[in-house]
PDB file of N, CA and C in Angstrom:
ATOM      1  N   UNK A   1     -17.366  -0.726 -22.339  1.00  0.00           N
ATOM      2  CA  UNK A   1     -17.325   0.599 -22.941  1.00  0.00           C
ATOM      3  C   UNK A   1     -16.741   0.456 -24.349  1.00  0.00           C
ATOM      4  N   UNK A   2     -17.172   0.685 -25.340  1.00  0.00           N
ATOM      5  CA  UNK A   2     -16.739   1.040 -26.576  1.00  0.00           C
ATOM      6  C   UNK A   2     -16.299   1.850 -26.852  1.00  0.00           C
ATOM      7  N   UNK A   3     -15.447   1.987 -27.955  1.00  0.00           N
ATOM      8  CA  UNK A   3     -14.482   2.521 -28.752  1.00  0.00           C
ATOM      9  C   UNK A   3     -14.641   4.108 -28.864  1.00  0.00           C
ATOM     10  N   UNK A   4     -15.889   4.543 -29.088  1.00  0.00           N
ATOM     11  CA  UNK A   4     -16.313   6.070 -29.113  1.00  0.00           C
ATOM     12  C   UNK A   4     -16.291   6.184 -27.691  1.00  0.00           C
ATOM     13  N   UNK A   5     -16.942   5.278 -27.066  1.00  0.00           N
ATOM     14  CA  UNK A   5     -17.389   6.386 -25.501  1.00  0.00           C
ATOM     15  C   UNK A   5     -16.094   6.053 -24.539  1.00  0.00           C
ATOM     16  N   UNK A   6     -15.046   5.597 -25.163  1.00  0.00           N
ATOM     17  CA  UNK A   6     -14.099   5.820 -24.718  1.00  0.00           C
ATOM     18  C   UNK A   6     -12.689   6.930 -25.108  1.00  0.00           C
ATOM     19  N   UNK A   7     -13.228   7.388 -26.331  1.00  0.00           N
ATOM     20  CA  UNK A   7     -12.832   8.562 -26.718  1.00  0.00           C
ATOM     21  C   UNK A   7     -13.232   9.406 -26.456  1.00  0.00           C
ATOM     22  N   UNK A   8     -14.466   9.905 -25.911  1.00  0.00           N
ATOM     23  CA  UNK A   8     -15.353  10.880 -25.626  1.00  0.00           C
ATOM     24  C   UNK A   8     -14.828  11.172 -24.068  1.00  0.00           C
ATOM     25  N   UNK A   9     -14.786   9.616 -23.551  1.00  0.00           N
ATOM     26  CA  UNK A   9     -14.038   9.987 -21.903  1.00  0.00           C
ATOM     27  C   UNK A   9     -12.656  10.514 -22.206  1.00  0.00           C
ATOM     28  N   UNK A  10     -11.775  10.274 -22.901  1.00  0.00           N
ATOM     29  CA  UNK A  10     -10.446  10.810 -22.716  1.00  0.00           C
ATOM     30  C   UNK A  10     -10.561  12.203 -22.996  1.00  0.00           C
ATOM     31  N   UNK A  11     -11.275  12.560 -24.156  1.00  0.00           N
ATOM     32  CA  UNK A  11     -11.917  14.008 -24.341  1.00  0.00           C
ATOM     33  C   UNK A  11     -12.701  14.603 -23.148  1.00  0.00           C
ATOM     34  N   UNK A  12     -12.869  14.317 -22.824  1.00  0.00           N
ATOM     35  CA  UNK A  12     -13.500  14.876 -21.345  1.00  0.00           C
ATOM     36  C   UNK A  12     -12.711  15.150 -20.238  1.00  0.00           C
ATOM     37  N   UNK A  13     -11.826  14.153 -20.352  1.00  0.00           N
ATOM     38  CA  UNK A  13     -10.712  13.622 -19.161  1.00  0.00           C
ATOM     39  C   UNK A  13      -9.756  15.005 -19.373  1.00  0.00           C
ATOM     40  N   UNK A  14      -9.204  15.613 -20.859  1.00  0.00           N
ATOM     41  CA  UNK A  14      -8.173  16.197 -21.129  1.00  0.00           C
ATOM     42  C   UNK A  14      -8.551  17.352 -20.857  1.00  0.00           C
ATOM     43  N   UNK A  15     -10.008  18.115 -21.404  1.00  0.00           N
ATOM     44  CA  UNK A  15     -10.689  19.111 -21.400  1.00  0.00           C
ATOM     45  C   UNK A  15     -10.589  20.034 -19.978  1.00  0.00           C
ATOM     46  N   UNK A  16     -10.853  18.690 -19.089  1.00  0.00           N
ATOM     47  CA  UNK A  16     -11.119  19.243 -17.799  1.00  0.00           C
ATOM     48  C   UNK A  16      -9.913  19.307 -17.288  1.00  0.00           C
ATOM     49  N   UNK A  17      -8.647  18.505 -17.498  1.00  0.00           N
ATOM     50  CA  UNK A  17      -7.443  18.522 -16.940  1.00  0.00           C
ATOM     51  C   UNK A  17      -6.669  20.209 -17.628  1.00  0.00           C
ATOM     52  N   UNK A  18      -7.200  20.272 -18.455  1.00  0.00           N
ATOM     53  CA  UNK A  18      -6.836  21.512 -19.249  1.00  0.00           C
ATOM     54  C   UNK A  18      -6.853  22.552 -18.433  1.00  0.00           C
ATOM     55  N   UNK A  19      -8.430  22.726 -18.262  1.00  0.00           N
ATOM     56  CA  UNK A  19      -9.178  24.213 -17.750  1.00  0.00           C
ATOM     57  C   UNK A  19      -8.424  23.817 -16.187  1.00  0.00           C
ATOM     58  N   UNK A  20      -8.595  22.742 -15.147  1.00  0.00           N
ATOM     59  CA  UNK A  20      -7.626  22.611 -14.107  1.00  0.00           C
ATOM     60  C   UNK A  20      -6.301  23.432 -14.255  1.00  0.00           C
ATOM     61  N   UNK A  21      -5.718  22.742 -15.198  1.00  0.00           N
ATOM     62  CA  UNK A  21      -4.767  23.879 -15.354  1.00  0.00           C
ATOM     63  C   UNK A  21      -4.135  25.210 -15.461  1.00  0.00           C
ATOM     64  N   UNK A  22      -5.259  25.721 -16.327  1.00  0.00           N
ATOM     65  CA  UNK A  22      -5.610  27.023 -16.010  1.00  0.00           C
ATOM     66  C   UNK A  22      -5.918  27.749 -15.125  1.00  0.00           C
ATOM     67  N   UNK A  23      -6.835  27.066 -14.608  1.00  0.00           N
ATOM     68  CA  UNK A  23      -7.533  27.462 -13.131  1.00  0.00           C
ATOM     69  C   UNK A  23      -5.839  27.680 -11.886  1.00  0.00           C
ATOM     70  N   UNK A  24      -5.059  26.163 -11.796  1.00  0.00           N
ATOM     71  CA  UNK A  24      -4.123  26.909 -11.521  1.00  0.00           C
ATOM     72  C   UNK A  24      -3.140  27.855 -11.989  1.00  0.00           C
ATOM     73  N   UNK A  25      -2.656  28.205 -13.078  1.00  0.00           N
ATOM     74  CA  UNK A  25      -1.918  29.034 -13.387  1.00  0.00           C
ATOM     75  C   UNK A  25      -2.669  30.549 -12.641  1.00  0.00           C
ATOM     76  N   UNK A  26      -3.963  29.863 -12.741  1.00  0.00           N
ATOM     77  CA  UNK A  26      -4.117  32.002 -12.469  1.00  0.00           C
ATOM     78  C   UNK A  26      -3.926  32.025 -11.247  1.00  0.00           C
ATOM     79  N   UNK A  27      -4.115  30.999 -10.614  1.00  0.00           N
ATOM     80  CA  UNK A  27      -4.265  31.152  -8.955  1.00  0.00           C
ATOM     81  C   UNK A  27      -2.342  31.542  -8.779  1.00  0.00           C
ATOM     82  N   UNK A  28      -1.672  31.181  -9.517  1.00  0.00           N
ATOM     83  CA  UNK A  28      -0.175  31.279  -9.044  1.00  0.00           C
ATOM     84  C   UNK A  28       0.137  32.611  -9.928  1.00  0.00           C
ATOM     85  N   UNK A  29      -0.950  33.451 -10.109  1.00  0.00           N
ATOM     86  CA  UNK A  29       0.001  34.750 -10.493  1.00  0.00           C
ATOM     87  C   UNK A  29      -0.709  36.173  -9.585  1.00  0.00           C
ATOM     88  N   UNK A  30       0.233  37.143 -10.006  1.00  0.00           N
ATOM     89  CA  UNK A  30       0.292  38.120  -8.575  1.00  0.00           C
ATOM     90  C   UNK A  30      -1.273  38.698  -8.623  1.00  0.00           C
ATOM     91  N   UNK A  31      -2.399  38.846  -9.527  1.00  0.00           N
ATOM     92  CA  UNK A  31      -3.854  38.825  -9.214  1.00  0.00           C
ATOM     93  C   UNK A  31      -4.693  38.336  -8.309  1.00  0.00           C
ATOM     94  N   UNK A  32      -3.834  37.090  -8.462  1.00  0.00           N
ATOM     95  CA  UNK A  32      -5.019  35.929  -6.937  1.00  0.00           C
ATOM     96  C   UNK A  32      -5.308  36.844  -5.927  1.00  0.00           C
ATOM     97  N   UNK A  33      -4.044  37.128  -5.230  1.00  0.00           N
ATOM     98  CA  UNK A  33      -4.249  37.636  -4.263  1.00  0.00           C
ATOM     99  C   UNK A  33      -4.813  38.514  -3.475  1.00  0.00           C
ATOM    100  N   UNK A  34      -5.306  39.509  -4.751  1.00  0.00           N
ATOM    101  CA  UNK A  34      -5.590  40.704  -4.684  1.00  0.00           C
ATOM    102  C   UNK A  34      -7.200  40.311  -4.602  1.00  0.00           C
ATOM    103  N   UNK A  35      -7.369  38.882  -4.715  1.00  0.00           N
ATOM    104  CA  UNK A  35      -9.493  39.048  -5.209  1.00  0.00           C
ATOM    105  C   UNK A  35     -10.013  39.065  -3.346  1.00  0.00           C
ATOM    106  N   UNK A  36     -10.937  39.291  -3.676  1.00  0.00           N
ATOM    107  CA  UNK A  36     -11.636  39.178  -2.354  1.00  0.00           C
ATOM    108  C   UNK A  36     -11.408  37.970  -1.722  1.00  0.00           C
ATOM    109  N   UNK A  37     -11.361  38.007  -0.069  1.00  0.00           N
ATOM    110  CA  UNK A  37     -11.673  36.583   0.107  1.00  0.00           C
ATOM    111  C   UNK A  37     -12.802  35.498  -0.479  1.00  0.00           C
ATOM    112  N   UNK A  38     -14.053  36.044  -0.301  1.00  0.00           N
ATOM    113  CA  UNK A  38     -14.435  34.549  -0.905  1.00  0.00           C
ATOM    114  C   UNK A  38     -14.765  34.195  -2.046  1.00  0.00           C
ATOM    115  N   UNK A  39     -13.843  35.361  -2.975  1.00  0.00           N
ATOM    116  CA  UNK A  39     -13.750  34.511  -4.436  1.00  0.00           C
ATOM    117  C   UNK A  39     -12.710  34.028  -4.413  1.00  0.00           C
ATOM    118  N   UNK A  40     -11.341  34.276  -3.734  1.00  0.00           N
ATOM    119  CA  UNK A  40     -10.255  33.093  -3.098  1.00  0.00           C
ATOM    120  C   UNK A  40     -11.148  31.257  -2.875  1.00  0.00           C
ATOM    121  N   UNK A  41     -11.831  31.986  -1.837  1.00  0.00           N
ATOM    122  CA  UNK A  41     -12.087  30.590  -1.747  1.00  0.00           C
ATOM    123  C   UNK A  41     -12.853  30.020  -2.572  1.00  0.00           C
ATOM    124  N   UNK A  42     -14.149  30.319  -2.961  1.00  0.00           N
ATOM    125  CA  UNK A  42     -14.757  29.961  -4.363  1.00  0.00           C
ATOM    126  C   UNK A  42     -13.915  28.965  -4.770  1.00  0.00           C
ATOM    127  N   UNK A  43     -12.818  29.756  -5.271  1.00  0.00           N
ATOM    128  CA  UNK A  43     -11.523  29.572  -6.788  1.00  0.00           C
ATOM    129  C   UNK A  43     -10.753  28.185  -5.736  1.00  0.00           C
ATOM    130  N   UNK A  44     -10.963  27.985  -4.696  1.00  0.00           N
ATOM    131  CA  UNK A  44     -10.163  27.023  -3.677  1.00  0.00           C
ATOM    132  C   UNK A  44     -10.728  25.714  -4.420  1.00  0.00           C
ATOM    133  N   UNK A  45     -12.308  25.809  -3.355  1.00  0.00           N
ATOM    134  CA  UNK A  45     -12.934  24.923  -3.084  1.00  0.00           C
ATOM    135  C   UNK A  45     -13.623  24.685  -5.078  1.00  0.00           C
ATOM    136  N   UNK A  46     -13.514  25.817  -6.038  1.00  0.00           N
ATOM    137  CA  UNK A  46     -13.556  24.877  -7.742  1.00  0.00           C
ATOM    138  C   UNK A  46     -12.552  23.853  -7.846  1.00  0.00           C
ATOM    139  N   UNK A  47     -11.272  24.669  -7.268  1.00  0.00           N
ATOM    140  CA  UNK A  47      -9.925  23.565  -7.741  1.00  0.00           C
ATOM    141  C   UNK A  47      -9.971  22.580  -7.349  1.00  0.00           C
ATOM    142  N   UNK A  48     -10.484  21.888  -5.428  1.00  0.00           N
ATOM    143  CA  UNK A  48     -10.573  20.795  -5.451  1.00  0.00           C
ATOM    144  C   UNK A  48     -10.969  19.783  -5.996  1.00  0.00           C
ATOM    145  N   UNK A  49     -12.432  20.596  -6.168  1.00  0.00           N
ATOM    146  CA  UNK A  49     -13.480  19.676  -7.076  1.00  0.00           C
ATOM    147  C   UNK A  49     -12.962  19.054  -8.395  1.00  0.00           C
ATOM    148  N   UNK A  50     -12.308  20.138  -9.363  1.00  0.00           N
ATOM    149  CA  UNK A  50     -11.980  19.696 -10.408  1.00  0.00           C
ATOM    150  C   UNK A  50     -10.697  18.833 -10.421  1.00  0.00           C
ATOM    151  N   UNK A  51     -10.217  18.973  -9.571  1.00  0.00           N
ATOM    152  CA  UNK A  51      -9.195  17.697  -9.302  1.00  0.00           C
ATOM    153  C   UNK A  51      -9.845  16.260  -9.053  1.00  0.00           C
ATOM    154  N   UNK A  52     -10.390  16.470  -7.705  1.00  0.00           N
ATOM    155  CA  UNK A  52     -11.111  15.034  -7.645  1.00  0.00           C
ATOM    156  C   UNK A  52     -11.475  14.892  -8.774  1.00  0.00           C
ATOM    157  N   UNK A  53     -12.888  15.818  -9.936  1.00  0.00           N
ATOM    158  CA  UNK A  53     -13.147  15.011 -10.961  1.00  0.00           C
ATOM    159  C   UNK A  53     -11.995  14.509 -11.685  1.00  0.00           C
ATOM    160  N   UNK A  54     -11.164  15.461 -11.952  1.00  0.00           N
ATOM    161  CA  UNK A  54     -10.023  14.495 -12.819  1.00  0.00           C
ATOM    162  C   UNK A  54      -9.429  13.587 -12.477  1.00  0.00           C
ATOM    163  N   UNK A  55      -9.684  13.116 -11.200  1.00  0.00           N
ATOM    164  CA  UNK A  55      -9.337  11.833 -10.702  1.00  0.00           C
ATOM    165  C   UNK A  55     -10.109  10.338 -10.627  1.00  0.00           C
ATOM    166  N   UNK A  56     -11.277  11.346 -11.177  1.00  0.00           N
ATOM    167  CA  UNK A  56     -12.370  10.654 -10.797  1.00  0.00           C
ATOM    168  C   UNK A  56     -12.614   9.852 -12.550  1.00  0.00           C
ATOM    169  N   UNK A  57     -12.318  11.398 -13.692  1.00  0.00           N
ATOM    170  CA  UNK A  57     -12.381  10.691 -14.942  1.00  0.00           C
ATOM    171  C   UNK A  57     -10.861   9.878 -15.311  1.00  0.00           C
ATOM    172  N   UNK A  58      -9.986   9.717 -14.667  1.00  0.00           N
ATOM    173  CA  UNK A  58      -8.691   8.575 -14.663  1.00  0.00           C
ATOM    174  C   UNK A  58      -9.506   7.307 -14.235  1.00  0.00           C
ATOM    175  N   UNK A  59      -9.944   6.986 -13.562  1.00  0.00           N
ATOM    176  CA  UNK A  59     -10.098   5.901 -12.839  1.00  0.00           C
ATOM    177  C   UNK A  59     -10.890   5.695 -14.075  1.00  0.00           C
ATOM    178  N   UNK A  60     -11.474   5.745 -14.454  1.00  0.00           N
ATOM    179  CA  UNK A  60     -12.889   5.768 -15.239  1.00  0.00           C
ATOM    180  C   UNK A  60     -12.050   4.879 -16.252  1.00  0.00           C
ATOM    181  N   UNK A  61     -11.048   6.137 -16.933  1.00  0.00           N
ATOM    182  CA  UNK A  61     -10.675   5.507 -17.895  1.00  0.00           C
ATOM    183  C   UNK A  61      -9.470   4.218 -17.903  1.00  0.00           C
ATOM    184  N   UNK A  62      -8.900   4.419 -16.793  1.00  0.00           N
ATOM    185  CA  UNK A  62      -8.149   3.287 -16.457  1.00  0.00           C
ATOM    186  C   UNK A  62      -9.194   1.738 -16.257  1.00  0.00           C
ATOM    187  N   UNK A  63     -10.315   2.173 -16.202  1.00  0.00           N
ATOM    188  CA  UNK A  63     -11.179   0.642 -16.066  1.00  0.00           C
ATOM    189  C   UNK A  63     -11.353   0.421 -17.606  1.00  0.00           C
ATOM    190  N   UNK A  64     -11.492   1.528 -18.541  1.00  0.00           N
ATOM    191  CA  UNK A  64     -12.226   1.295 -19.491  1.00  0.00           C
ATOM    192  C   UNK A  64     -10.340   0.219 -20.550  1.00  0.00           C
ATOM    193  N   UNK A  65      -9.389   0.604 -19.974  1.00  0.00           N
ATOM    194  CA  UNK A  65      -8.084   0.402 -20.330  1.00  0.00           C
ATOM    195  C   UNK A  65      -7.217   1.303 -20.979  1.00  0.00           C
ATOM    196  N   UNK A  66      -7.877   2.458 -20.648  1.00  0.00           N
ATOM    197  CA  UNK A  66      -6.555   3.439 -21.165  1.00  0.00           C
ATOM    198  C   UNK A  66      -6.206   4.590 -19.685  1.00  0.00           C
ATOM    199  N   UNK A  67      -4.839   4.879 -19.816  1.00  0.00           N
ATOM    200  CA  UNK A  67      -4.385   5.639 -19.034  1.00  0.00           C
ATOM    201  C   UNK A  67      -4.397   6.969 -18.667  1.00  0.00           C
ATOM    202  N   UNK A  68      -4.601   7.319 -18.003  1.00  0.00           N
ATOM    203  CA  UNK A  68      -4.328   9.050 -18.018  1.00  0.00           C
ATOM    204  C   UNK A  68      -3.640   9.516 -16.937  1.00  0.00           C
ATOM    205  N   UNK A  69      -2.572  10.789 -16.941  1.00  0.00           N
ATOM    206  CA  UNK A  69      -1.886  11.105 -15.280  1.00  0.00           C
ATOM    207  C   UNK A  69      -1.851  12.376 -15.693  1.00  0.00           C
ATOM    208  N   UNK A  70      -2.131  13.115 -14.893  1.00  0.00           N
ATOM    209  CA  UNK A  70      -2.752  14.364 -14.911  1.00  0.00           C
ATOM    210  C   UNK A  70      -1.136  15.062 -14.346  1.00  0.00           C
ATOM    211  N   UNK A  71      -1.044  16.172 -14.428  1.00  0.00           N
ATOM    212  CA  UNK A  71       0.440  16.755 -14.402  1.00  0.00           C
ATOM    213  C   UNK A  71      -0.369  18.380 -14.149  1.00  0.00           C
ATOM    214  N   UNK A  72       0.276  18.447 -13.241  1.00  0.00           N
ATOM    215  CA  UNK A  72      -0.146  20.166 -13.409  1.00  0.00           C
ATOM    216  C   UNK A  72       0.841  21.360 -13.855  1.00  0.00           C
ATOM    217  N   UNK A  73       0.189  22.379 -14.375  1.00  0.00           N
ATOM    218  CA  UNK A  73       1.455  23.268 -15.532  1.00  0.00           C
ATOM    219  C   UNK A  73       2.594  23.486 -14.396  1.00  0.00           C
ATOM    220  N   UNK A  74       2.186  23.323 -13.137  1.00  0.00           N
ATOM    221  CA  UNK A  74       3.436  23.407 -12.214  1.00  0.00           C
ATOM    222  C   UNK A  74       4.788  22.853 -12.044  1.00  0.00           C
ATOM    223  N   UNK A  75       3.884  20.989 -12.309  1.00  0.00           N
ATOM    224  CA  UNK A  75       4.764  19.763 -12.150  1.00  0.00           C
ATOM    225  C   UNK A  75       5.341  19.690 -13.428  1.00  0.00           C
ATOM    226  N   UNK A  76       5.005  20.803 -14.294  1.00  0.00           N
ATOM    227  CA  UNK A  76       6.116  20.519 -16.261  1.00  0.00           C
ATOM    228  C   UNK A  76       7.124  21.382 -16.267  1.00  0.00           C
TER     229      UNK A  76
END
């Protein structure tokens, strides 16, 4: 992997760790609760996904040799 398309992954990597983030913050404020169930779950089963991917673009970039650890606005 070269030099750009390994910038492009960390840009990708951050982007999505971002909006993850977001995604939880809203889920932890007093609105969540109030949505219907299965846009609860919807909003569940997005978050997993976008976790695995962000786990999925770490690994990526940990092969390519750079690091990433994802932190959620929770764990700061």
């Amino acid at each position: 992997m070269n030099t750009e398309q390994r910038a492009r992954l960390l840009t990708e990597t951050q982007e999505t760790a971002a909006r993850l983030n977001q995604l939880n913050s809203f889920m932890a404020t007093d609105g969540f609760p109030k949505l219907e169930t299965e846009d609860k779950d919807l909003l569940y089963k997005q978050q997993r996904v976008m976790s695995k991917y962000v786990q999925i673009l770490g690994k990526r970039l940990k092969r390519a040799g750079r690091t990433f650890e994802h932190a959620s606005e929770t764990e700061r």
